[in-house]
Protein backbone atom coordinates (compact mmCIF):
# COMPACT_ATOMS: atom_id res chain seq x y z
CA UNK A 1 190.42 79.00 -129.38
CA UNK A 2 189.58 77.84 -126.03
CA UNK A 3 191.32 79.96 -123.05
CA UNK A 4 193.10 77.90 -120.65
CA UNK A 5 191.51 79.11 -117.12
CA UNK A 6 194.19 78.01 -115.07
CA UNK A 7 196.49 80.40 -116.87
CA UNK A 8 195.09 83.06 -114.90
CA UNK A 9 194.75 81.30 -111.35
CA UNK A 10 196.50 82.95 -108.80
CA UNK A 11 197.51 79.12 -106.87
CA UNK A 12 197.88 77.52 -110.03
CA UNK A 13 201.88 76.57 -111.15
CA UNK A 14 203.52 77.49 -113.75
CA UNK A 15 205.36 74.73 -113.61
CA UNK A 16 204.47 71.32 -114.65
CA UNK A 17 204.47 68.44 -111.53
CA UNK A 18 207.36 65.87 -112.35
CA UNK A 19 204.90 62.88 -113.17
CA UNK A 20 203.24 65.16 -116.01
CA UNK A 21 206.68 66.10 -117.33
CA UNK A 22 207.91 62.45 -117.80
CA UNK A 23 204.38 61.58 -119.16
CA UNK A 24 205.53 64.44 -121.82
CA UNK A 25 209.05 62.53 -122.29
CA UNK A 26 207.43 59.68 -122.76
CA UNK A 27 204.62 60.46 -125.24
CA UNK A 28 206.58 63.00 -127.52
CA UNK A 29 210.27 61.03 -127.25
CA UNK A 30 210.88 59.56 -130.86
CA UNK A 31 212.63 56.20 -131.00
CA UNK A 32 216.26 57.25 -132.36
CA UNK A 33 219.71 56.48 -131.16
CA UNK A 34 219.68 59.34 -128.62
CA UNK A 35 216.51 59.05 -127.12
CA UNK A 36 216.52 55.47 -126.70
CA UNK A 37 220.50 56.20 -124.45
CA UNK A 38 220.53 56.27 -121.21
CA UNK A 39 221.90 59.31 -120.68
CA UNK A 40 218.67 60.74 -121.87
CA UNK A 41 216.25 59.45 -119.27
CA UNK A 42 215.12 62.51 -116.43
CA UNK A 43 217.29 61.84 -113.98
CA UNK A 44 214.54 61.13 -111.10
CA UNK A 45 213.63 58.19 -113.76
CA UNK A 46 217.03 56.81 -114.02
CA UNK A 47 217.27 53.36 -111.88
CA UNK A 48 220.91 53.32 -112.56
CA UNK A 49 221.42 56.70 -112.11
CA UNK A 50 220.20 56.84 -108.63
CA UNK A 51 222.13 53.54 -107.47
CA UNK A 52 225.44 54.44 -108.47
CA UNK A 53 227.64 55.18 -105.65
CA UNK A 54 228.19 59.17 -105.99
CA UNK A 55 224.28 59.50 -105.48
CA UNK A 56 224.35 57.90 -101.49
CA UNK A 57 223.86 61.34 -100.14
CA UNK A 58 220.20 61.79 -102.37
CA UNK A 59 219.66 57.84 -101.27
CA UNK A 60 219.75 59.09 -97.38
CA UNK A 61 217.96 62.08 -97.85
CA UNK A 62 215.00 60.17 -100.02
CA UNK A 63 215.00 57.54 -96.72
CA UNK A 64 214.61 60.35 -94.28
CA UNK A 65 212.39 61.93 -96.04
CA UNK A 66 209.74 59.56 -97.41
CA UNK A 67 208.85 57.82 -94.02
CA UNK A 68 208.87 60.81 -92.21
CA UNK A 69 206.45 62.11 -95.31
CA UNK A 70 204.18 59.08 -95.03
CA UNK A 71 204.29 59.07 -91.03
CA UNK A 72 203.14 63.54 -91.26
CA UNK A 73 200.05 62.58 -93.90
CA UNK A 74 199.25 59.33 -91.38
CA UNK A 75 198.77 61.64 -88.58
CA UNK A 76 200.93 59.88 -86.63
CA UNK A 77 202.10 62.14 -83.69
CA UNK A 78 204.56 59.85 -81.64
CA UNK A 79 205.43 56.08 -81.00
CA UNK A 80 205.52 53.57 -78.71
CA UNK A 81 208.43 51.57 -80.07
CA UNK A 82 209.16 48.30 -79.11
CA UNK A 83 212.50 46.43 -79.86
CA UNK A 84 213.17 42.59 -79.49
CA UNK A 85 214.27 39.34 -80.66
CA UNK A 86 213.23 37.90 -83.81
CA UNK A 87 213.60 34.05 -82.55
CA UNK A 88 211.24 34.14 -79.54
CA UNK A 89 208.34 31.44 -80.21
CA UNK A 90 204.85 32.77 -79.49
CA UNK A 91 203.60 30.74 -76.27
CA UNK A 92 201.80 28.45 -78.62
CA UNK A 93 204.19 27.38 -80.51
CA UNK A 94 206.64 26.63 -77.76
CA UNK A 95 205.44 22.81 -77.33
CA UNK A 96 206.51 22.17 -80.98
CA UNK A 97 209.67 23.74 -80.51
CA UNK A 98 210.33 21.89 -77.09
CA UNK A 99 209.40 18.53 -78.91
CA UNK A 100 210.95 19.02 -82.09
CA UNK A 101 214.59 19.68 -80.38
CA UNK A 102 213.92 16.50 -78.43
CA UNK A 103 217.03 14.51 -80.02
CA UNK A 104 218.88 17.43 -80.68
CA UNK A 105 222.29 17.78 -79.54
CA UNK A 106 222.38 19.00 -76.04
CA UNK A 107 223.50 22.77 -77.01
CA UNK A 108 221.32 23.10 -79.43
CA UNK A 109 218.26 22.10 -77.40
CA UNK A 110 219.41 24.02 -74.63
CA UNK A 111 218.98 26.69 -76.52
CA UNK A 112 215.73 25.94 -78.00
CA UNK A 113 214.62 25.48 -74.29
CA UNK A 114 215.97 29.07 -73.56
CA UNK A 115 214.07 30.51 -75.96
CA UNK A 116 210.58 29.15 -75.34
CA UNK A 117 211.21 30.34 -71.78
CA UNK A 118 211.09 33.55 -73.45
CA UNK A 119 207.82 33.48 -74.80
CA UNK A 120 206.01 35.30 -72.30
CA UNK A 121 207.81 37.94 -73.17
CA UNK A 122 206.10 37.77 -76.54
CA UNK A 123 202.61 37.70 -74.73
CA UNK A 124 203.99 40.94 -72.98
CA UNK A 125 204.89 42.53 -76.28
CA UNK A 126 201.44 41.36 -77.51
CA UNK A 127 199.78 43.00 -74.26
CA UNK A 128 201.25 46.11 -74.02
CA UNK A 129 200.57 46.92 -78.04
CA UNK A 130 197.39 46.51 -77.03
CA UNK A 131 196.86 48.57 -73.75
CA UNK A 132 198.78 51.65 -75.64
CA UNK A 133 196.43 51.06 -78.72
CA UNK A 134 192.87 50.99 -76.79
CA UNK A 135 194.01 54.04 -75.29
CA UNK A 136 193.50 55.99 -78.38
CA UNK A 137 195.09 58.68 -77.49
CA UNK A 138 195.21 61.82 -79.57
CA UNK A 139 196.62 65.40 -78.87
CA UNK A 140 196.89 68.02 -81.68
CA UNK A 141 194.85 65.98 -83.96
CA UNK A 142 197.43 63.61 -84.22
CA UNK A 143 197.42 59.92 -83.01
CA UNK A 144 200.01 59.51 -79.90
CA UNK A 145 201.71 56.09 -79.02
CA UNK A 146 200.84 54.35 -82.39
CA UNK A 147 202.98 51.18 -81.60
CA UNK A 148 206.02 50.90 -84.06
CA UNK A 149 208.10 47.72 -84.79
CA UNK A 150 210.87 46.53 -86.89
CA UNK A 151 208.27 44.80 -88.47
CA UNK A 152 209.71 41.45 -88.52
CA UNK A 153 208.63 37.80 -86.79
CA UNK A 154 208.57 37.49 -83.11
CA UNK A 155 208.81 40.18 -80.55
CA UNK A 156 207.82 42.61 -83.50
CA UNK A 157 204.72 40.55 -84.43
CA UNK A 158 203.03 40.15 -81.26
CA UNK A 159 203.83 44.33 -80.86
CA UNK A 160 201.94 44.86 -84.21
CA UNK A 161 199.67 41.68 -83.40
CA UNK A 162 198.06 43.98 -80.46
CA UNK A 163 197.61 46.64 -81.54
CA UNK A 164 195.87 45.27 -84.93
CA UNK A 165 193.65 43.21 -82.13
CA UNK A 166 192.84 46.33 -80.47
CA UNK A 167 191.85 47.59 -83.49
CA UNK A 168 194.45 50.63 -84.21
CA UNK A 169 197.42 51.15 -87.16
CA UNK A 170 200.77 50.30 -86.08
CA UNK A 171 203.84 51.32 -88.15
CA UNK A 172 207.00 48.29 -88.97
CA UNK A 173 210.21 49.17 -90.19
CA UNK A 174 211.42 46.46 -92.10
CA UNK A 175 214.99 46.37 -93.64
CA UNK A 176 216.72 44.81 -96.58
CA UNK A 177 218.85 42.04 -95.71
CA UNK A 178 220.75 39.04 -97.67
CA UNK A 179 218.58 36.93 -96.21
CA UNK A 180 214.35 36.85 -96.73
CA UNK A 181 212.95 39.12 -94.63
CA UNK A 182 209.49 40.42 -95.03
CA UNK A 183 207.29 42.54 -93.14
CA UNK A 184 204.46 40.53 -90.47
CA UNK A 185 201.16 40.04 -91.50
CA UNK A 186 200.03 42.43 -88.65
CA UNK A 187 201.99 45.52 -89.39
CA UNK A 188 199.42 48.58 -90.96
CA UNK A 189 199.80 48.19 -95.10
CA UNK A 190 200.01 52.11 -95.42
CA UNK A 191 202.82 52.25 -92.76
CA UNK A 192 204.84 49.50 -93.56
CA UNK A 193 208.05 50.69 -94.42
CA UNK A 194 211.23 49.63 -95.92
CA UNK A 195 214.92 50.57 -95.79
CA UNK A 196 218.21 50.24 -96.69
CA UNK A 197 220.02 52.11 -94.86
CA UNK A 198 220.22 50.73 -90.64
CA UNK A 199 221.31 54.08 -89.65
CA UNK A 200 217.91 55.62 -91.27
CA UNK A 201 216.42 53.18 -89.69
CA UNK A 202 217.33 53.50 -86.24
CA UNK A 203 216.91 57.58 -86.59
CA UNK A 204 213.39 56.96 -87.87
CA UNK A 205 212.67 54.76 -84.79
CA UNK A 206 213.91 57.47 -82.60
CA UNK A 207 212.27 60.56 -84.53
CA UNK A 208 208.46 59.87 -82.94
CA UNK A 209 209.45 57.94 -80.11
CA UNK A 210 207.85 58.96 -76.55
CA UNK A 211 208.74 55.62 -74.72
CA UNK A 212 210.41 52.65 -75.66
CA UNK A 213 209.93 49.21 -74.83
CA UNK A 214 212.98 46.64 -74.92
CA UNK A 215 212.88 42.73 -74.57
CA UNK A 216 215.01 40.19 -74.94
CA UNK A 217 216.84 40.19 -77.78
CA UNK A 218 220.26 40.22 -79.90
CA UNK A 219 222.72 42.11 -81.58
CA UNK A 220 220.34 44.41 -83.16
CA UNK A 221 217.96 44.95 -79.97
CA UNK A 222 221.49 45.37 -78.50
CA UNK A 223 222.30 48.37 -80.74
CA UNK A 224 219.02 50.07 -80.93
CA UNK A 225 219.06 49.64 -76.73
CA UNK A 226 222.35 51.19 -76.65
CA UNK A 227 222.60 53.71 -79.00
CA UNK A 228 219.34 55.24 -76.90
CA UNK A 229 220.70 55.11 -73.71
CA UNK A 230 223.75 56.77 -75.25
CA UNK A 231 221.78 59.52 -76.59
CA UNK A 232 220.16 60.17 -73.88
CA UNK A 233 223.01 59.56 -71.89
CA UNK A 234 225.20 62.24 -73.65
CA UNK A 235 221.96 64.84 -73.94
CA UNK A 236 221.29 64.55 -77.73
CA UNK A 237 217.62 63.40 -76.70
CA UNK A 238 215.22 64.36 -74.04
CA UNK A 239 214.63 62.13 -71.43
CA UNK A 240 211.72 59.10 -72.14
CA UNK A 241 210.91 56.25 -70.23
CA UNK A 242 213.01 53.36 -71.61
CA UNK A 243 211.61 50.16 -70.55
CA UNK A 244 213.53 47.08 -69.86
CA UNK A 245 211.62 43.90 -70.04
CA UNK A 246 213.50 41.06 -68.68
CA UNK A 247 215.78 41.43 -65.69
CA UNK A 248 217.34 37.77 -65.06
CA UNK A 249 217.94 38.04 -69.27
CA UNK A 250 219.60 41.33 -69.06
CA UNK A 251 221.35 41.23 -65.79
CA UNK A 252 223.14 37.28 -67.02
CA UNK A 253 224.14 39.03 -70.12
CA UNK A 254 225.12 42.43 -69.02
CA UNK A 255 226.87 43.35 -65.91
CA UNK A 256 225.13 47.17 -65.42
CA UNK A 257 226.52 47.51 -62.33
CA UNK A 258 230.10 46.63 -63.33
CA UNK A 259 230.50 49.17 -65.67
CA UNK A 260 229.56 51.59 -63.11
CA UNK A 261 231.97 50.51 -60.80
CA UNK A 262 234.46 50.48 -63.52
CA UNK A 263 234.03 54.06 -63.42
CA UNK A 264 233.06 53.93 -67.83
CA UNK A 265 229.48 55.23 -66.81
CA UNK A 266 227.69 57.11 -63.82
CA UNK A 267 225.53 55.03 -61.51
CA UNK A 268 223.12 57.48 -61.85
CA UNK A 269 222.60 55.97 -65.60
CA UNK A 270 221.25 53.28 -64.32
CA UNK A 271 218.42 55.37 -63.51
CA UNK A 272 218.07 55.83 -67.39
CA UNK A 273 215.99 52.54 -68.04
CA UNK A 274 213.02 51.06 -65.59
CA UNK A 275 212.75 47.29 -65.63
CA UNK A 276 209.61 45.84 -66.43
CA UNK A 277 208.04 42.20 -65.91
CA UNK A 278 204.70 42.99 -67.39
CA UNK A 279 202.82 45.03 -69.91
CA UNK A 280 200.62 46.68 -67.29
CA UNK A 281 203.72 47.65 -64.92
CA UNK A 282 205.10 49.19 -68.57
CA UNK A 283 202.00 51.32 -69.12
CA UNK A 284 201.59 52.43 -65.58
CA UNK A 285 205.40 54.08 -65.86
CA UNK A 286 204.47 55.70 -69.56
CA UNK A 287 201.15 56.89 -67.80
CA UNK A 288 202.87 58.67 -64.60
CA UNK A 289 206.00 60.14 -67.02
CA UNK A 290 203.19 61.76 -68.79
CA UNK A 291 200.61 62.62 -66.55
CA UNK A 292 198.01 60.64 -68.33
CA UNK A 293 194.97 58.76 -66.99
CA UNK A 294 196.03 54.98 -66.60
C-alpha cells in the first residue's frame, strides 16, 4: 500500500479545492432520477441557482471581488482613469463623418459637425495614456498609473490605444448592455473586465484611482464625473487631481458657477477639478500633486 505523503504535510489541506470536488461529482454521480435534478448540482455549479433573484447579494460580492482579485495578482497598484464619450470620431475619421452627413438634415449634421470638433480631444486621451504609460512608474513593486477605461469605442480607445503604443497593460471595464457592446481592441486581454452591475463598476473605477481624467462626454461620463466630485466633495475620498478636459464643452453645458451662487455648493468646490486643454498640461498637474519627476 502506497502512503500518501501529503497526508503528513504540515501546509497541505485537508480539504479538497472546489474544482477537485466537482471533478468527484462528476466522475462518481450515477445517471438516476436524483442525480440528473437540479437540485443536486453544488451550488457554486448551479447557473440557475446563482441568477435567481435572492442570490444578488453573492452576485455583488463575486463583482467586487473578482476584479479586485485579478487587478492584486496583475500588480496593479493605482490608475489613471479616464472617462469620456463613446461617439467622438478619432481625428481621422472625422472627414468621413463631415462628408457622409453632407445631406443630412440640418440637426443632425450639426451634430455630426459638433462631434468631429471633438476629436482632438480623442488625440488628448490618446496622448496622455501614453505620457502616464512611458513613465513606468512603480512603487512597492506594484505598477502605478496603469491607464484604466470603460473599455469601450472612442474616448476609451484612444486611452487604451496609448498606452498599448507605449508599450504598457491598461485595464477596460466594459459593461453589459441591451445593446452590443464589446471591449476595444486595445484594452490588456488579462485585464479586460466585465460587469453587470454599474454601481460595481463605478466603485471599481474609483478603488485604484490616483487621478482622473474627464472629457467630453454624456450621461454616463456625467455620472462617473459627478459622483467623484461628490465623494470627494462630502469627504468619503481623499483628495486627487480630477482633470477636466474641455472648458467651452463643460462651461455651455454646465453652469459651475451658478450653482455656487445658488448657494447648492461652495465656491471653493470649484477648486475640486483643474481644467485641462492638453495631455501634457494633465501630466504636469498629476506630476506636482505627487511630487514626481515630470
Amino acid at each position: 500500500m502506497t502512503e500518501n505523503k501529503n497526508e503528513h504535510d504540515l501546509t497541505d489541506r485537508k480539504f479538497y479545492p472546489a474544482d477537485k470536488e466537482a471533478e468527484f461529482t462528476k466522475q462518481q454521480s450515477p445517471q438516476t432520477p436524483q442525480t440528473m435534478h437540479p437540485a443536486y448540482k453544488l451550488a457554486f455549479q448551479d447557473r440557475e441557482f446563482l441568477l435567481r433573484e435572492e442570490l444578488r447579494p453573492v452576485r455583488f460580492q463575486l463583482e467586487l471581488l473578482k476584479p479586485e482579485m485579478l487587478l492584486d495578482e496583475a500588480g496593479v497598484g493605482s490608475t489613471l482613469v479616464m472617462y469620456g464619450s463613446a461617439r467622438i470620431p478619432p481625428p481621422e475619421a472625422g472627414e468621413a463623418a463631415l462628408e457622409g452627413a453632407r445631406d443630412l438634415p440640418e440637426r443632425e449634421r450639426r451634430v455630426v459637425e459638433n462631434l468631429v470638433k471633438k476629436s482632438k480631444y480623442y488625440t488628448e486621451a490618446y496622448k496622455l495614456a501614453k505620457i502616464a504609460s512611458e513613465k513606468s512608474i512603480i512603487e512597492d513593486g506594484k505598477r502605478q498609473f496603469v491607464v484604466c477605461s470603460g473599455g469601450g469605442p472612442s474616448i476609451m480607445e484612444a486611452a487604451n490605444k496609448g498606452a498599448s503604443d507605449a508599450g504598457a497593460e491598461s485595464i477596460g471595464l466594459n459593461i453589459i448592455l441591451p445593446h452590443e457592446q464589446a471591449p476595444n481592441s486595445y484594452v490588456t486581454p488579462y485585464l479586460s473586465l466585465n460587469f453587470h452591475y454599474f454601481a460595481l463598476r463605478k466603485m471599481h473605477f474609483l478603488l485604484r484611482a490616483k487621478a482622473v481624467a474627464v472629457f467630453p462626454g454624456g450621461f454616463g461620463t456625467f455620472d462617473e464625473f459627478f459622483e467623484l466630485l461628490t465623494l470627494i466633495q462630502t469627504g468619503k475620498m481623499k483628495a486627487m487631481p480630477i482633470l477636466l478636459f474641455g472648458k467651452e464643452f463643460w462651461t455651455r453645458i454646465v453652469d459651475f458657477e451658478a450653482l455656487a451662487d445658488e448657494g447648492t455648493i461652495n465656491h471653493a468646490d470649484l477648486e475640486l477639478f483643474r481644467w485641462c486643454e492638453t495631455a501634457e498640461d494633465a501630466w504636469n498637474h498629476i506630476a506636482a500633486f505627487y511630487d514626481l519627476d515630470k
